[in-house]
C-alpha atoms as a PDB file:
ATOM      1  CA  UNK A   1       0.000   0.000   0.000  1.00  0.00           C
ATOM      2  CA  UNK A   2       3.032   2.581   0.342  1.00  0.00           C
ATOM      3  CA  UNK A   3       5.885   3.646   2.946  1.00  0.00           C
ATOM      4  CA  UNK A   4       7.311   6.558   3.533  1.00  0.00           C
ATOM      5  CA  UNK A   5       5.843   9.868   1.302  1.00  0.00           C
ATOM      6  CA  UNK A   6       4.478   7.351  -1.638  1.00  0.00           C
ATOM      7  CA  UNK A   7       1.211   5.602  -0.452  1.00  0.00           C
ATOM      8  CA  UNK A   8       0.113   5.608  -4.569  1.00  0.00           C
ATOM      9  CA  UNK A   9      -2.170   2.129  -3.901  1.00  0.00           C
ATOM     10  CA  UNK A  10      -3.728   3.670  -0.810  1.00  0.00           C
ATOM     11  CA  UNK A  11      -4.608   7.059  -2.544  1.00  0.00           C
ATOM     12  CA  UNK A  12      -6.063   5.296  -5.459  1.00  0.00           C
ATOM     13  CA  UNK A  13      -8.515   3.093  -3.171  1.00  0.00           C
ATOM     14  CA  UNK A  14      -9.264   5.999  -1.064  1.00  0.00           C
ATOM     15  CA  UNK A  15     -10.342   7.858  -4.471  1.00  0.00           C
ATOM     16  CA  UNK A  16     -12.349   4.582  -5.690  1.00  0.00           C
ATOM     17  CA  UNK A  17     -14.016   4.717  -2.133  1.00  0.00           C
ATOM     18  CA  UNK A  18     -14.591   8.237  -2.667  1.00  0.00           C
ATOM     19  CA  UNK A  19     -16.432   8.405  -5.988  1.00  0.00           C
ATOM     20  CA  UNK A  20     -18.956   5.324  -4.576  1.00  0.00           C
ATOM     21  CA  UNK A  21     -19.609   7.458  -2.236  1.00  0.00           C
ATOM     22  CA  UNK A  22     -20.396  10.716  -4.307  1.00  0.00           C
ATOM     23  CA  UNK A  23     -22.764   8.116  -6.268  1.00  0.00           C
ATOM     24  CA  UNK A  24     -24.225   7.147  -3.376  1.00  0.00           C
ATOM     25  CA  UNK A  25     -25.145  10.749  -2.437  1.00  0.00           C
ATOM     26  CA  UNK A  26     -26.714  11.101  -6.059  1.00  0.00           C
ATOM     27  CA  UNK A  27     -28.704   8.375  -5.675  1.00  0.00           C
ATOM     28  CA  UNK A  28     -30.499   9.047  -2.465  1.00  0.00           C
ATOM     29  CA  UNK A  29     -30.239  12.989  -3.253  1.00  0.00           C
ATOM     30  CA  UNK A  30     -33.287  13.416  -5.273  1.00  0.00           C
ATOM     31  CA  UNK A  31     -35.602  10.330  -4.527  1.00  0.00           C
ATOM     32  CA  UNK A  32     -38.546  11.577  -3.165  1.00  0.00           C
ATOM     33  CA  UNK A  33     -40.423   9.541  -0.104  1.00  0.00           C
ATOM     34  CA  UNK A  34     -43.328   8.771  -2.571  1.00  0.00           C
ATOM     35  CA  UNK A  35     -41.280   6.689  -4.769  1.00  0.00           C
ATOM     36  CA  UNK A  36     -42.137   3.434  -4.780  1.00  0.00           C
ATOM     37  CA  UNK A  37     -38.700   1.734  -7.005  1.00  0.00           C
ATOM     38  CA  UNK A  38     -35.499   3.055  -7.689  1.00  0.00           C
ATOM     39  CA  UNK A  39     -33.658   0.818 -10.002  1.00  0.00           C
ATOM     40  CA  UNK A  40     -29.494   1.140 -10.131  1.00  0.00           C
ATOM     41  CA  UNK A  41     -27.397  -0.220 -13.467  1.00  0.00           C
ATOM     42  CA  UNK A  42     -24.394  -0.085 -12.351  1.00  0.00           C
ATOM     43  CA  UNK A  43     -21.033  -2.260 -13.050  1.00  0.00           C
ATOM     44  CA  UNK A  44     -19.602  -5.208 -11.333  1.00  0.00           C
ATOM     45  CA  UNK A  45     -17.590  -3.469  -9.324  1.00  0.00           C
ATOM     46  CA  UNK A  46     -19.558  -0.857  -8.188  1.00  0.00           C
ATOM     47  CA  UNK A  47     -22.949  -2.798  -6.666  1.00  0.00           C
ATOM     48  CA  UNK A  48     -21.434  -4.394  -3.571  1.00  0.00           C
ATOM     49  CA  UNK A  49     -20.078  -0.782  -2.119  1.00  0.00           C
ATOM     50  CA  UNK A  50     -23.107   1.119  -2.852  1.00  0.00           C
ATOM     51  CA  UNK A  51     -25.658  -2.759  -1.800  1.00  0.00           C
ATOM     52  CA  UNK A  52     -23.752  -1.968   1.560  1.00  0.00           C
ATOM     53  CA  UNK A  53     -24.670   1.908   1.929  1.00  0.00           C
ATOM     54  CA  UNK A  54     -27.970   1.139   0.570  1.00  0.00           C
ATOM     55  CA  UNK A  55     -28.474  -1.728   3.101  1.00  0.00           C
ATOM     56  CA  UNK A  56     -27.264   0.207   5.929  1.00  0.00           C
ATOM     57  CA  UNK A  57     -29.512   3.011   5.271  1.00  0.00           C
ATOM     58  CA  UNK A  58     -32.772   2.528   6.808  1.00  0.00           C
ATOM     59  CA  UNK A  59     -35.042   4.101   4.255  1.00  0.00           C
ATOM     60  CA  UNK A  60     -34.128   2.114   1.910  1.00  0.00           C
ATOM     61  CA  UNK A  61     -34.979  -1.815   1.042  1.00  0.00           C
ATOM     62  CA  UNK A  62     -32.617  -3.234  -1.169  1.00  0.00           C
ATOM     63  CA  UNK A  63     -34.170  -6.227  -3.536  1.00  0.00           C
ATOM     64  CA  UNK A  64     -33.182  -7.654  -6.112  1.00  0.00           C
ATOM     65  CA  UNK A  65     -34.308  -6.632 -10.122  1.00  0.00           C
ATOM     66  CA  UNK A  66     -36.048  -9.781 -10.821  1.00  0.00           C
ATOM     67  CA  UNK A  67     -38.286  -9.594  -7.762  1.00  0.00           C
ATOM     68  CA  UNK A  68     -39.921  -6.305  -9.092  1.00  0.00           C
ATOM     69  CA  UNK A  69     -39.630  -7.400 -12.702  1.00  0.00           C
ATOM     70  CA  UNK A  70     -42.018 -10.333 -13.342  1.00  0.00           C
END
């Protein structure tokens, strides 16, 4: 992850971390409290940081696609 005055890994998780959670903040910025869905398309890599916010938050209810789509 680094030593010294280089910690180049540790910065570029930090910034990864970062921007999930700026996309986090977008999507529960403008939801309102009558919506009913709110359906994410995001990439592999993505899903299980913002699942986890999502999950912790306790307004929302996180469910899977094909459970709303029948």
């Amino acid at each position: 992850m680094g030593a010294g005055d280089n910690y180049i890994e540790a910065e570029s998780v930090s910034d990864w971390y970062l921007r999930n959670l700026a996309i986090y903040s977008n999507i529960i910025t403008p939801i309102d409290a009558k919506d009913k869905y709110v359906i994410l398309i995001f990439g592999q890599g993505r899903i299980p940081i913002l699942k986890h916010l999502l999950q912790n938050n306790d307004d929302f209810e996180v469910v899977e696609v094909n459970s709303v789509l029948k």
